[in-house]
Protein backbone atom coordinates (compact mmCIF):
# COMPACT_ATOMS: atom_id res chain seq x y z
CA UNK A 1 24.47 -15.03 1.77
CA UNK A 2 24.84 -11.19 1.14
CA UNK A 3 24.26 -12.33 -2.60
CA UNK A 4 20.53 -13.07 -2.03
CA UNK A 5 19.73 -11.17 1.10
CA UNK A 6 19.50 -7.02 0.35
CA UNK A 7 21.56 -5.10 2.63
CA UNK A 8 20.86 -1.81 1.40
CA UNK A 9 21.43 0.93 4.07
CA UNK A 10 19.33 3.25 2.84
CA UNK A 11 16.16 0.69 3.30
CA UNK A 12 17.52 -0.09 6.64
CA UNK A 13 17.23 3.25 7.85
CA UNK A 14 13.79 3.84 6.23
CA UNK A 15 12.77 0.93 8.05
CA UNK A 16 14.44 1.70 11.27
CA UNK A 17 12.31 5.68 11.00
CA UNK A 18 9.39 4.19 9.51
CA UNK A 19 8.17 1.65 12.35
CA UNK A 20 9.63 3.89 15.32
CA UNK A 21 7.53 6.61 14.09
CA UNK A 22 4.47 4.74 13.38
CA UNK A 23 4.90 2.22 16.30
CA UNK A 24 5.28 4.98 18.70
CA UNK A 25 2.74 7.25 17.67
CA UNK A 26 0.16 4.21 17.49
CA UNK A 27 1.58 2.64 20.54
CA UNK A 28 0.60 5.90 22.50
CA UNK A 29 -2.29 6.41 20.82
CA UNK A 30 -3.58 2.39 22.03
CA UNK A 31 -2.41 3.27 25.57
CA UNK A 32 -4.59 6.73 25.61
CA UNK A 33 -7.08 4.65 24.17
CA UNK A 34 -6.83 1.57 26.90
CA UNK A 35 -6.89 4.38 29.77
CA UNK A 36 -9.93 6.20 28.16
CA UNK A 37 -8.81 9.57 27.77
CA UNK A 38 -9.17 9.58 23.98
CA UNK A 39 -11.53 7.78 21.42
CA UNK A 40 -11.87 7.98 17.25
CA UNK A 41 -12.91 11.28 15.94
CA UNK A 42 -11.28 13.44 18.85
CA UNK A 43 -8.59 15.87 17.60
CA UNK A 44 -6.12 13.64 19.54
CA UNK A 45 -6.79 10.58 18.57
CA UNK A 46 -6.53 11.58 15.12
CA UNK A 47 -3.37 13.60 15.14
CA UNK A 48 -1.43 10.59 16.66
CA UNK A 49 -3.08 8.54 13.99
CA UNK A 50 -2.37 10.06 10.90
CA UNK A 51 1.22 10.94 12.22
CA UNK A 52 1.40 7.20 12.27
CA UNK A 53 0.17 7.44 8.75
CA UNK A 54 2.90 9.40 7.64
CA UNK A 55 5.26 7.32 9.57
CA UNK A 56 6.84 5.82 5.92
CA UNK A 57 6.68 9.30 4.16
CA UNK A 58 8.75 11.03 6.54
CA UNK A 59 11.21 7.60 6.95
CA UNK A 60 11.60 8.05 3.55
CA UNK A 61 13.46 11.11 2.98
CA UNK A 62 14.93 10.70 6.43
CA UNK A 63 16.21 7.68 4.76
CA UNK A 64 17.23 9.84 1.37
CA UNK A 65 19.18 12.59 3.91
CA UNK A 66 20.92 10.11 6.06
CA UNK A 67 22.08 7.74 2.97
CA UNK A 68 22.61 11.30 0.72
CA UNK A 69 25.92 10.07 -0.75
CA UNK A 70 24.83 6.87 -2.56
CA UNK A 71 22.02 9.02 -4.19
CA UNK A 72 20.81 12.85 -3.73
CA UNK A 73 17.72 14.07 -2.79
CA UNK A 74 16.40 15.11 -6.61
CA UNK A 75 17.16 11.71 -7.99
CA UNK A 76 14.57 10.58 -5.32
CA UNK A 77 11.99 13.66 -5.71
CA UNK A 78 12.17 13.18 -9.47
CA UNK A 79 10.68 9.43 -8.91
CA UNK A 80 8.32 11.02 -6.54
CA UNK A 81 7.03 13.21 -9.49
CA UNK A 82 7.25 11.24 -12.31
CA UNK A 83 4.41 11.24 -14.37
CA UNK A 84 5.53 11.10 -17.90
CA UNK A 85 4.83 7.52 -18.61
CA UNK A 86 2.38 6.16 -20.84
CA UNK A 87 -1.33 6.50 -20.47
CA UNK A 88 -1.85 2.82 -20.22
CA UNK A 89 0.25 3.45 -16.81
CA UNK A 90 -2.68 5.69 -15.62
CA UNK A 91 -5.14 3.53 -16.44
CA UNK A 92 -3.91 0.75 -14.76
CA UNK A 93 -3.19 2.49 -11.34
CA UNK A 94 -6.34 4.04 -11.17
CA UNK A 95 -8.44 1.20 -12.26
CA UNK A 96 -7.33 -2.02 -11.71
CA UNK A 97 -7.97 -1.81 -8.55
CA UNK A 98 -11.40 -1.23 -8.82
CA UNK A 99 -11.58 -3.50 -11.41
CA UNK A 100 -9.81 -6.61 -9.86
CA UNK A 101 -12.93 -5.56 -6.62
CA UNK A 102 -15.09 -6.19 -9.34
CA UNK A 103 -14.40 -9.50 -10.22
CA UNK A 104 -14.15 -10.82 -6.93
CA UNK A 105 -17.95 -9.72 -5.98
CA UNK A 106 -18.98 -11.45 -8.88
CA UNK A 107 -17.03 -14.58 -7.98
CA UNK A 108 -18.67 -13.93 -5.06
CA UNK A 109 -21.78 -13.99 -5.52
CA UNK A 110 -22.11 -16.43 -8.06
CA UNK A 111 -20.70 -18.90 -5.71
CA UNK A 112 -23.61 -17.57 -3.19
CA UNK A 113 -26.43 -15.59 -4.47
CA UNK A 114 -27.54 -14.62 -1.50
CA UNK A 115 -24.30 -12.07 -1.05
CA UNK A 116 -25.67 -10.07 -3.66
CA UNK A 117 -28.22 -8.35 -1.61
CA UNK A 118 -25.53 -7.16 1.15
CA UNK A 119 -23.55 -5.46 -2.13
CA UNK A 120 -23.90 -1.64 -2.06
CA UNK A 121 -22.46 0.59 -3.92
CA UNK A 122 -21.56 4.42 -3.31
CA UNK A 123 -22.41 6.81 -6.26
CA UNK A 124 -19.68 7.20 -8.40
CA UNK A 125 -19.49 11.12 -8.27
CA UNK A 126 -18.00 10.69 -4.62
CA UNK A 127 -14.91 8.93 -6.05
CA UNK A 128 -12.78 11.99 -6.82
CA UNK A 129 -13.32 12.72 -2.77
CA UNK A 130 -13.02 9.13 -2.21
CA UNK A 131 -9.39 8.94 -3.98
CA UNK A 132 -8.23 12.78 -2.86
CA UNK A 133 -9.03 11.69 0.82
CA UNK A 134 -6.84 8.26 0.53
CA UNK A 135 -4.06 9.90 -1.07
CA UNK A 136 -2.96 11.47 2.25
CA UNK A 137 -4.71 8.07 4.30
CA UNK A 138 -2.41 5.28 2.53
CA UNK A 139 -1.38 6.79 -0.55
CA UNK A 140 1.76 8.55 0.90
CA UNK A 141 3.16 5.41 1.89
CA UNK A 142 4.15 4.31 -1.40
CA UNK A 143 7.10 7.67 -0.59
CA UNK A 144 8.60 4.75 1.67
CA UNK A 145 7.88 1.21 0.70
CA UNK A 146 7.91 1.59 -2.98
CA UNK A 147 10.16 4.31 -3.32
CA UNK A 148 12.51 2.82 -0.68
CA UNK A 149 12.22 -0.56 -0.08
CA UNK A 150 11.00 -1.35 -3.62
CA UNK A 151 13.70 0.43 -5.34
CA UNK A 152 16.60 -0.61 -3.00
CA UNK A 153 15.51 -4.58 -2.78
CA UNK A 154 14.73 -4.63 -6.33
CA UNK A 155 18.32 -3.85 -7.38
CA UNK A 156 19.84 -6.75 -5.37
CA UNK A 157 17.20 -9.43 -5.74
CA UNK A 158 14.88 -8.32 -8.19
CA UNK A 159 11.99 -6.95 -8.21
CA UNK A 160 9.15 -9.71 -7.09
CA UNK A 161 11.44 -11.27 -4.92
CA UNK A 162 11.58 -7.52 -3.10
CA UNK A 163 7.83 -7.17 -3.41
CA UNK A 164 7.24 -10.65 -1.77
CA UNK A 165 9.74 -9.76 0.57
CA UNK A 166 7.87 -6.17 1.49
CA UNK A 167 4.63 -7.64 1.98
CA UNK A 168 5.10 -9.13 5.30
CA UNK A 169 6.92 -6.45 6.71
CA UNK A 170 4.33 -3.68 5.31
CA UNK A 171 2.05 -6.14 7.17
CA UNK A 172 3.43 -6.32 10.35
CA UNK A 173 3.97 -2.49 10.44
CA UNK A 174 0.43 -1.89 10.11
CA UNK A 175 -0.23 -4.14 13.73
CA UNK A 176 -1.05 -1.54 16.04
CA UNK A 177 -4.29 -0.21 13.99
CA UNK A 178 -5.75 -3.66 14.98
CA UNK A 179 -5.70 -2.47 18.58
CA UNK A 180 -7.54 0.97 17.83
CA UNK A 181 -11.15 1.09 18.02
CA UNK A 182 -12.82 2.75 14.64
CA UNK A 183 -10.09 2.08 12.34
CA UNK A 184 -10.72 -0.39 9.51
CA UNK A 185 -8.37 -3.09 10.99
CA UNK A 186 -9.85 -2.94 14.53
CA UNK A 187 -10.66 -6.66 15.31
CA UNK A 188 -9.71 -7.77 11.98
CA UNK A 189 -8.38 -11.05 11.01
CA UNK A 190 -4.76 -10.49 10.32
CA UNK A 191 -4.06 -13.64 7.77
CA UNK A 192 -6.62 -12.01 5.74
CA UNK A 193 -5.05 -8.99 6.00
CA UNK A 194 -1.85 -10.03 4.95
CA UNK A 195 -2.64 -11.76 2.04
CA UNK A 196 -4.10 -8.85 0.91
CA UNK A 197 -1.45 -6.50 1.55
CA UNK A 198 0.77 -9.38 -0.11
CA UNK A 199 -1.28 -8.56 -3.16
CA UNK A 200 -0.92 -4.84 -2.84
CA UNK A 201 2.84 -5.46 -2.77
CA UNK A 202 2.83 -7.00 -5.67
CA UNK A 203 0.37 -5.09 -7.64
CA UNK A 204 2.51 -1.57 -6.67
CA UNK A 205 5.83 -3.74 -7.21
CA UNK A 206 4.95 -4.90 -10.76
CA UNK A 207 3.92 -0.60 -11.31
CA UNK A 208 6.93 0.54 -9.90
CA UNK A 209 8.90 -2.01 -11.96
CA UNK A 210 7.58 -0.90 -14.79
CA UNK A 211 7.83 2.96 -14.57
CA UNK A 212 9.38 4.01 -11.66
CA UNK A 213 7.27 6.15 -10.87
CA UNK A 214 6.13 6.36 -7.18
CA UNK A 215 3.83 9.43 -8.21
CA UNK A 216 1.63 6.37 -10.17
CA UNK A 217 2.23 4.33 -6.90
CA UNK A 218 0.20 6.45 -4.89
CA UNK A 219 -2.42 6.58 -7.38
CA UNK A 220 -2.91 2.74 -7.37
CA UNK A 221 -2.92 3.00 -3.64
CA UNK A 222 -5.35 5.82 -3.10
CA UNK A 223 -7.60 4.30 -6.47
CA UNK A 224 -7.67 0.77 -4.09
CA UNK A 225 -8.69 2.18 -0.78
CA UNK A 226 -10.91 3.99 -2.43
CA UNK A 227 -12.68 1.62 -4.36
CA UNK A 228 -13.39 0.00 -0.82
CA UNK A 229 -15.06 2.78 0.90
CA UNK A 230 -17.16 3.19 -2.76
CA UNK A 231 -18.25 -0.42 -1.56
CA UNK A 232 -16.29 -2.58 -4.02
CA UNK A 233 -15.42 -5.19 -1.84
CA UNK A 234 -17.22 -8.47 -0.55
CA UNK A 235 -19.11 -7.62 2.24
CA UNK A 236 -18.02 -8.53 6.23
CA UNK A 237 -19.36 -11.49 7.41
CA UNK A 238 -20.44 -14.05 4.39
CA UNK A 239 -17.77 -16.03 4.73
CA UNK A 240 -16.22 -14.84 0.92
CA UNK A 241 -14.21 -12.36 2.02
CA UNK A 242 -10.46 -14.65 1.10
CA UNK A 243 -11.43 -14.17 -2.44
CA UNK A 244 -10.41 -10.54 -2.95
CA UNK A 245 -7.28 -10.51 -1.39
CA UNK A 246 -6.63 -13.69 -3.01
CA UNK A 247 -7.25 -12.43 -6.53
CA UNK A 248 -5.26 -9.48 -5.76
CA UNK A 249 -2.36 -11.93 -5.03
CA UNK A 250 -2.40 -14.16 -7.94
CA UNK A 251 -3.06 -11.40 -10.70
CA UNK A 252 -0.09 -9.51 -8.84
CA UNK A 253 2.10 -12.78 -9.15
CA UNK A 254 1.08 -13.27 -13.07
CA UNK A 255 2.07 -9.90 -13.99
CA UNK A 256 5.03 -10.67 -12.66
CA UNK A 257 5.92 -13.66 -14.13
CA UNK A 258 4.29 -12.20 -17.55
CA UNK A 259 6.55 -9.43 -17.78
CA UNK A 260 8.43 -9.13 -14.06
CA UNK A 261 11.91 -9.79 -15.19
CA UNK A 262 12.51 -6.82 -16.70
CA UNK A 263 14.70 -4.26 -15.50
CA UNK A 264 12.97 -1.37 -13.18
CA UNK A 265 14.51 1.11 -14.96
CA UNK A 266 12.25 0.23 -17.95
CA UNK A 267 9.82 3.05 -19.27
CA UNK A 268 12.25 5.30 -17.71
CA UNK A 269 10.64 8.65 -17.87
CA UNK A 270 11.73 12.05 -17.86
CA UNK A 271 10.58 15.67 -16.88
């Protein structure tokens, strides 16, 4: 059994940090909430909620100190910095994520016209504050589940088993932000949710596979939540709005099986 399950106690630990410190700042933050003594936009309501935020950047190099012997603290701050890798690297973490939005409007909407109307798009000079503003709101994750979970998992069972096996789990941690009023996933449907963050798991896996780099991990992640707010996504409410997170999911599975196999130390890079 401990062939094909991970058991990695460095991914343990960031997982043990990671949901207590989300989970409990969130969990507060839903009770102040329920007894009315905060709401979104206050100064409390969003200190608890980006603390929760940085729930998997802090797990992860509480993870790094605690599990210091298998690997030291530079190994992991070099991965967090890497960013000599090719350019093609850069161009797929900032825009195929817009890209792959793209796509699914237009599948969209030529399976019903009438969707086109409710697309609107942001202009494209508010990007840069778009992608700047994510890196802190999502982006630092990728510290934790791709420079934690990723790395450990993918060592024992390979790297799109690990990714397939992170996506429910990155899932499930995000569960209290469907109980906060003015977050995105307030009232949201959670199956939809999940198989998009199933894609995400797979699209930052197959990156991280390929360079190791968790500095090019953020910039995918920040480059897809920003593409959102721009407005490149399906519209709420016209009944299209599987087709996105289902693209993301099968391009993220046939990059893996184009190319997944190889080892994630490939296109190592150094400073």
């Amino acid at each position: 059994m401990t062939e094909h399950f991970p058991t990695s106690r460095r991914a343990l630990v960031y997982l043990a940090a990671a949901f207590g410190i989300s989970w409990m700042a969130w969990g507060a933050l839903v009770a102040l909430v329920q007894a009315q003594l905060t709401s979104y936009g206050r100064w409390s309501f969003m200190t608890l909620y980006v603390l929760g935020g940085l729930g998997p950047t802090i797990a992860a190099y509480v993870a790094v100190w605690r599990t210091r012997g298998e690997s030291p603290l530079r190994e992991f701050n070099h991965r967090v910095l890497r960013w000599r890798v090719k350019p093609v690297w850069y161009l797929m973490a900032l825009c195929l994520p817009a890209v792959l939005g793209f796509i699914a409007i237009g599948v969209a909407v030529a399976l019903k016209p009438a969707l086109g109307e409710a697309v609107s798009f942001r202009p494209w000079y508010l990007f840069p504050l778009y992608f700047l503003m994510t890196i802190i709101g999502g982006g630092l994750e990728e510290l934790g589940w791709r420079g934690i979970a990723q790395e450990e998992w993918g060592r024992s069972i390979g790297a799109s088993r690990a990714a397939l096996m992170i996506g429910p789990i990155w899932a499930v941690w995000h569960l209290p932000l469907f109980f906060l009023p003015g977050v995105a996933q307030y009232h949201a449907s959670f199956a939809l949710f999940l198989v998009g963050v199933m894609g995400n798991a797979l699209l930052f896996g197959w990156l991280y596979c390929h360079t190791r780099s968790i500095l090019l991990c953020v910039f995918m992640h920040a480059a897809s939540n920003a593409a959102v707010m721009m407005g490149v996504a399906i519209p709420s409410g016209m009944g299209m709005a599987l087709i996105g997170p289902c693209l993301s999911l099968c391009v993220g599975a046939l990059l893996f099986l184009s190319g997944g196999k190889r080892a994630s130390s490939q296109e190592h890079a150094t400073h």
